[in-house]
C-alpha atoms as a PDB file:
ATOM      1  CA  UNK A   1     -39.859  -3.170  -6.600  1.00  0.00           C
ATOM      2  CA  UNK A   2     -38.798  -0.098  -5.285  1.00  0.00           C
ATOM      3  CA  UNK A   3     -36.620  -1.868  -2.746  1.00  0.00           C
ATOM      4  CA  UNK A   4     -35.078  -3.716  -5.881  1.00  0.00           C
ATOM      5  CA  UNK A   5     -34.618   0.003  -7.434  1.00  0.00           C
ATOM      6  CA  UNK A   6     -33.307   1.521  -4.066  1.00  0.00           C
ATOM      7  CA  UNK A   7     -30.590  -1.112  -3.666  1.00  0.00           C
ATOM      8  CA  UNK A   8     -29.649  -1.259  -7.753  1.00  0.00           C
ATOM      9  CA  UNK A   9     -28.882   2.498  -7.034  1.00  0.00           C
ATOM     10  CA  UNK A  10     -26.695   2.549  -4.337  1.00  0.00           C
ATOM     11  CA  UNK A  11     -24.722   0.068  -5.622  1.00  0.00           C
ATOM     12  CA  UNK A  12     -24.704   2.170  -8.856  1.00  0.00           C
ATOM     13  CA  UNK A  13     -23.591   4.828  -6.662  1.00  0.00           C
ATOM     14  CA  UNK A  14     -20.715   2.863  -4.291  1.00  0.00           C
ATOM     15  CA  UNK A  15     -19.152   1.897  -7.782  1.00  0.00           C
ATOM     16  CA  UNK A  16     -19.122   5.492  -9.334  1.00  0.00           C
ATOM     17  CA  UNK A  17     -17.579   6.403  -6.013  1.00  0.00           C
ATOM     18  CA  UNK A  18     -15.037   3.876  -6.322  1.00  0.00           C
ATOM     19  CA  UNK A  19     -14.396   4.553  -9.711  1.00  0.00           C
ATOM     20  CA  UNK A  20     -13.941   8.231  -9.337  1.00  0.00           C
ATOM     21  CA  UNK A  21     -11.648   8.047  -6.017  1.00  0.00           C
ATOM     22  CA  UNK A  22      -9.649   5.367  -8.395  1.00  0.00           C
ATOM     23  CA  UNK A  23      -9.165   7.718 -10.852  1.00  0.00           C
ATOM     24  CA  UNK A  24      -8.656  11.000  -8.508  1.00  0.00           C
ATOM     25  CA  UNK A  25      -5.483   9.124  -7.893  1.00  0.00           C
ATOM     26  CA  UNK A  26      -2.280   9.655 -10.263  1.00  0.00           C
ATOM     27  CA  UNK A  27      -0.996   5.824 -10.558  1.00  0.00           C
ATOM     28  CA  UNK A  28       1.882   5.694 -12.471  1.00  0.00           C
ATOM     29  CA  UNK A  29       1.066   3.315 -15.779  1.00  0.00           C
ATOM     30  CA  UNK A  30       3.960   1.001 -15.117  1.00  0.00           C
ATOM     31  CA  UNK A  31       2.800   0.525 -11.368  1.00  0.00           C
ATOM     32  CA  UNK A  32       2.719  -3.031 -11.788  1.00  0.00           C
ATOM     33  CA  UNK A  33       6.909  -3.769 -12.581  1.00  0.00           C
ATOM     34  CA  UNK A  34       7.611  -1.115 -10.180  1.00  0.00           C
ATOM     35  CA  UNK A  35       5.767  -3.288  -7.400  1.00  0.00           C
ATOM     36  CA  UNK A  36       7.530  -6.354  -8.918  1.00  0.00           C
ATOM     37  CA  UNK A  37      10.919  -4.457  -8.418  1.00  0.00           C
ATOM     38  CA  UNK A  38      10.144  -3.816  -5.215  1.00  0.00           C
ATOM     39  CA  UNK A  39       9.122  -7.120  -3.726  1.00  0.00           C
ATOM     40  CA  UNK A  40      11.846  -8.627  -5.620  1.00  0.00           C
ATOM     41  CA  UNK A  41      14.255  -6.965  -3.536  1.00  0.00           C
ATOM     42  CA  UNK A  42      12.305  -6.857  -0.659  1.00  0.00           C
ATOM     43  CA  UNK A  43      12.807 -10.426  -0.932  1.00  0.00           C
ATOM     44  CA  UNK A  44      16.338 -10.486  -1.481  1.00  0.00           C
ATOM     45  CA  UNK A  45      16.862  -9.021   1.738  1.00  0.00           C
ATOM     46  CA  UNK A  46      14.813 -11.362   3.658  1.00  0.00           C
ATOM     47  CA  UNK A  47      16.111 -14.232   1.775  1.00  0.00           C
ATOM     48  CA  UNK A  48      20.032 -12.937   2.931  1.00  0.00           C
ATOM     49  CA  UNK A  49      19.148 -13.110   6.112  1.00  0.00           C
ATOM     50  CA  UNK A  50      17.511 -16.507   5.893  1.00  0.00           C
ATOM     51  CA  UNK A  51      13.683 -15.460   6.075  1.00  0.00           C
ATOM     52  CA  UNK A  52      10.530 -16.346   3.848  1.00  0.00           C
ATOM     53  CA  UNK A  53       9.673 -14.578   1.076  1.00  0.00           C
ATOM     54  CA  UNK A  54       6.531 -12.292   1.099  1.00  0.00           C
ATOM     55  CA  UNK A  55       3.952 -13.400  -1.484  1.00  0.00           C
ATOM     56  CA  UNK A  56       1.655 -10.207  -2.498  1.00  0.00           C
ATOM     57  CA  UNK A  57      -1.342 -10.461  -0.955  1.00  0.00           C
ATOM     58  CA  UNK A  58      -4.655  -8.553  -2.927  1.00  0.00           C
ATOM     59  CA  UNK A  59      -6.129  -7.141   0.601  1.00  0.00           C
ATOM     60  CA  UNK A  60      -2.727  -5.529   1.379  1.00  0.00           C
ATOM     61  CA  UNK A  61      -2.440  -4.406  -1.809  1.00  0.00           C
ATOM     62  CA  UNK A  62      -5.947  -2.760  -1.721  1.00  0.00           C
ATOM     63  CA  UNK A  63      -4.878  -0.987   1.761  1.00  0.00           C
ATOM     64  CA  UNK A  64      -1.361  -0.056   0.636  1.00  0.00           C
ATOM     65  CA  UNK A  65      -2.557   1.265  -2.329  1.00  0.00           C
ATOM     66  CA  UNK A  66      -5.477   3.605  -1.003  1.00  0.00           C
ATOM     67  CA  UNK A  67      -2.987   4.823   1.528  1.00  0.00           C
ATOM     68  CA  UNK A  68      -0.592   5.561  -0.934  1.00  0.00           C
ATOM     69  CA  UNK A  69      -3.203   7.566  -2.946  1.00  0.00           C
ATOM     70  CA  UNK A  70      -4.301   9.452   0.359  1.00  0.00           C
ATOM     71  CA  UNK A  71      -0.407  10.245   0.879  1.00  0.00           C
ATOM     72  CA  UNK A  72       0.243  11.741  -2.413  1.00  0.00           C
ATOM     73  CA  UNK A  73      -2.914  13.890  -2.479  1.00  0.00           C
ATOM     74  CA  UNK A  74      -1.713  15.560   0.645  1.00  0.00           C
ATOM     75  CA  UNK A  75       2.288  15.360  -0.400  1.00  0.00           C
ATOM     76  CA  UNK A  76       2.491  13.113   2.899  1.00  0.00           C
ATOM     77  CA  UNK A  77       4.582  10.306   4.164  1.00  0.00           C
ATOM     78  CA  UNK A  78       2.545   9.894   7.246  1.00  0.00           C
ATOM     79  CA  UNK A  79       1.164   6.775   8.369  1.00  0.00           C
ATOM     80  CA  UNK A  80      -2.344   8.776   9.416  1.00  0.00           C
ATOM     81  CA  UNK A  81      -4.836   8.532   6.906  1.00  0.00           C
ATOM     82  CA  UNK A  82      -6.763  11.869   6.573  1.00  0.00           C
ATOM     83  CA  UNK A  83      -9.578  10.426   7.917  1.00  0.00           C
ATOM     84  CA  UNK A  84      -7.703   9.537  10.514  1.00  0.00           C
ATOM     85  CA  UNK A  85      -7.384   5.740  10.709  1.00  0.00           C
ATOM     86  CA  UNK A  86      -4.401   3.749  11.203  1.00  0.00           C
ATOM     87  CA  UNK A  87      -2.951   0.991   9.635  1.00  0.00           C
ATOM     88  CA  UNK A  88      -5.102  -1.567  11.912  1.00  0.00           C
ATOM     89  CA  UNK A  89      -8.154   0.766  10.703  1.00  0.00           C
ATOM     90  CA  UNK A  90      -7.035   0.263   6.913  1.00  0.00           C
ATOM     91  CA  UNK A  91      -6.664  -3.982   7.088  1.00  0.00           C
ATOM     92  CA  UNK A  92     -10.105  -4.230   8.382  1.00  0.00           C
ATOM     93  CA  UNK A  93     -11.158  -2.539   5.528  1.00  0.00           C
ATOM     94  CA  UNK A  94      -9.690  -3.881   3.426  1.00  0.00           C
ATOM     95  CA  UNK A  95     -10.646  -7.304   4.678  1.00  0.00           C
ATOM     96  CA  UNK A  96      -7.400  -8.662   5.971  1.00  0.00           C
ATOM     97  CA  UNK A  97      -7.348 -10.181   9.349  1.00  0.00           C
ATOM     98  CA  UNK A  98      -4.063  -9.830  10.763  1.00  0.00           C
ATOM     99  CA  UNK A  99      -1.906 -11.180  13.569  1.00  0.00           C
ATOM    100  CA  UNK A 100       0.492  -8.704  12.716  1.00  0.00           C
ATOM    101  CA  UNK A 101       1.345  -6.109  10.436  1.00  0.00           C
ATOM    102  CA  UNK A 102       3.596  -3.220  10.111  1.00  0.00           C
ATOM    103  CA  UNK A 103       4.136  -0.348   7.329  1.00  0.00           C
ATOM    104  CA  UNK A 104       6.524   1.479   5.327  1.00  0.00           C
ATOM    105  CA  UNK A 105       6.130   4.711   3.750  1.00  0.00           C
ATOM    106  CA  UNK A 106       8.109   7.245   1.609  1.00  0.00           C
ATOM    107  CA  UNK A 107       8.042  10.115  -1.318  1.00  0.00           C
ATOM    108  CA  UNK A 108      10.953  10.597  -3.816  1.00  0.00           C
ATOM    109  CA  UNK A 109      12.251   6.842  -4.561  1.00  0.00           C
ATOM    110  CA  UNK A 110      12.239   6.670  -8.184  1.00  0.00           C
ATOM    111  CA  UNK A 111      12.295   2.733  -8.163  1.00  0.00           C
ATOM    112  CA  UNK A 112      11.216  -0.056  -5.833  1.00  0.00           C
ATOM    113  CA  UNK A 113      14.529  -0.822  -5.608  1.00  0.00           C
ATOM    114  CA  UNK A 114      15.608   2.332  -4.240  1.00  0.00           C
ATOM    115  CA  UNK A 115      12.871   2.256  -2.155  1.00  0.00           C
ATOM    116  CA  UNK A 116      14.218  -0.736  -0.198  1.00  0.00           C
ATOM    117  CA  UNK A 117      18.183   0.356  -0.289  1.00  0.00           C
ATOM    118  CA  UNK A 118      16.876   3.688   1.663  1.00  0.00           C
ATOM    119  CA  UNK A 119      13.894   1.843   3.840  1.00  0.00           C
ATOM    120  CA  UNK A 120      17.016  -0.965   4.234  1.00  0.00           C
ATOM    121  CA  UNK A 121      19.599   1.908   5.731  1.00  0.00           C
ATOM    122  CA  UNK A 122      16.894   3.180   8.379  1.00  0.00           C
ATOM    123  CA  UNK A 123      16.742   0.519  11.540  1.00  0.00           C
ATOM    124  CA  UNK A 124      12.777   0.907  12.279  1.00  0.00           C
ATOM    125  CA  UNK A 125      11.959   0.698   8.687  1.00  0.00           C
ATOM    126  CA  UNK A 126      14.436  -2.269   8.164  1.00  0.00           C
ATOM    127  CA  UNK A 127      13.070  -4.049  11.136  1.00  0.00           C
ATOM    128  CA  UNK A 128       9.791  -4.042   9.689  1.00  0.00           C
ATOM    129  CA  UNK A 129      10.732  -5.587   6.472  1.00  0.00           C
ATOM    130  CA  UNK A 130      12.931  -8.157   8.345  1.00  0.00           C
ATOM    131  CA  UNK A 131      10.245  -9.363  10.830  1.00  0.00           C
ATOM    132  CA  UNK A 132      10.381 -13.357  10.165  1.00  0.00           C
ATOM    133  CA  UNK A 133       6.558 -13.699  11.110  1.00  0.00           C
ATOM    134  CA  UNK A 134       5.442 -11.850   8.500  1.00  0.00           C
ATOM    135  CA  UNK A 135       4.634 -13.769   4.984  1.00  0.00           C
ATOM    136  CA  UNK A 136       2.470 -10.705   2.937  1.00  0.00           C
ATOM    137  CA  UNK A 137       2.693  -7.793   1.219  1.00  0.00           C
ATOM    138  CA  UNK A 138       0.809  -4.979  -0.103  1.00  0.00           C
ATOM    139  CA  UNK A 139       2.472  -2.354  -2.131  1.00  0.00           C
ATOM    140  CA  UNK A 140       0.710   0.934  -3.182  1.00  0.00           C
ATOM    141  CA  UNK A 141       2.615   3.931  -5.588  1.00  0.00           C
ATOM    142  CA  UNK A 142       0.567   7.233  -6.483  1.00  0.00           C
ATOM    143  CA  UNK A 143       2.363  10.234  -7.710  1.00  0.00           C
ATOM    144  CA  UNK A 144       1.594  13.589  -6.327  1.00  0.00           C
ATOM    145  CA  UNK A 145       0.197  16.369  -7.827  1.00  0.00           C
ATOM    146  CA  UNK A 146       2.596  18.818  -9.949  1.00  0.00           C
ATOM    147  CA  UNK A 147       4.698  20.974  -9.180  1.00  0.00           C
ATOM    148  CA  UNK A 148       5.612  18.444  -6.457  1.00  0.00           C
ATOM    149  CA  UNK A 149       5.283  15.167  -8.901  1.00  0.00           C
ATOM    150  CA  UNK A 150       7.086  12.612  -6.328  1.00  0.00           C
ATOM    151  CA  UNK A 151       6.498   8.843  -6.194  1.00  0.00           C
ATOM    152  CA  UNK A 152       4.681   8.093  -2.653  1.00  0.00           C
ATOM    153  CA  UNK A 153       5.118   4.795  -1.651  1.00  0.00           C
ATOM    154  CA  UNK A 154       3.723   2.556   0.556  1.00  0.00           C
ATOM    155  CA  UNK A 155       4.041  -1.112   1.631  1.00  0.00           C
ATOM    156  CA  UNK A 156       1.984  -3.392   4.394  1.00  0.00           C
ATOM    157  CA  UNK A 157       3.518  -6.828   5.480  1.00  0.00           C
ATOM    158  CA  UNK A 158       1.532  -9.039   7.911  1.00  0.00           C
ATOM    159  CA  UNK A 159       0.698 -12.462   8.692  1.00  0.00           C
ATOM    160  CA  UNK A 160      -3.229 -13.466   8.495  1.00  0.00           C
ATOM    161  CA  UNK A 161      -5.039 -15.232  11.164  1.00  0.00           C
END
């Protein structure tokens, strides 16, 4: 019984953690269309150059996303966590087994679409949107705190095992 009481508990706990780091985090409330913008042009791109499109994938949407929060609490683009992982670190996590991944990041874009036109115009960042292996995406937004108030963005591609 106590066992039964012990585990009830810290689960109790693990989702008031959750919930609170969730809400520690300044999502914009039309997230969801500004992801769609994104991968809609994301996709455009590949598609011009005769690659697949990237279907959005929920475990590299879970890692863009809490690296996305992490960025905009420290007014960040880095691609270090603050605990110090990477983005190999942040897929296991997250549960997605990769073959390979790579990741964007950036402050200021007030769209997904500008997001891409700017990540489009720098070659390392447009390489890893245009990598033809890859075939998912993860796309996390968090705003920072005022006075700064940017957009942080963040997206994962990869290819599962």
């Amino acid at each position: 019984m106590s066992f039964r009481l012990s585990f009830a508990a810290a689960i109790a706990a693990a989702v008031v953690s959750v919930t609170a780091a969730q809400a520690a985090c300044n999502i914009p409330a039309n997230s969801g269309a500004m992801q769609a913008e994104l991968i809609d042009h994301l996709n455009a791109e590949r598609a011009a150059r005769g690659l697949k499109p990237l279907r959005l994938s929920p475990s590299l949407d879970k890692a863009a996303q809490g690296h996305a929060c992490d960025n905009a609490k420290r007014q960040s683009i880095s691609h270090v966590s603050s605990d110090g992982s990477q983005l190999q670190n942040r897929l296991r996590r997250a549960g997605y087994a990769y073959r390979t991944a790579a990741e964007n990041t950036g402050r200021g874009f007030a769209t997904g679409k500008r997001a891409v036109e700017w990540w489009m115009n720098s070659p390392h960042h447009k390489h890893n949107m245009l990598i033809g292996q890859m075939r998912d995406v993860g796309v996390g937004i968090a705003m920072s705190a005022a006075p700064d108030s940017r957009l942080h963005w963040i997206i994962v591609m990869g290819k599962s095992k």
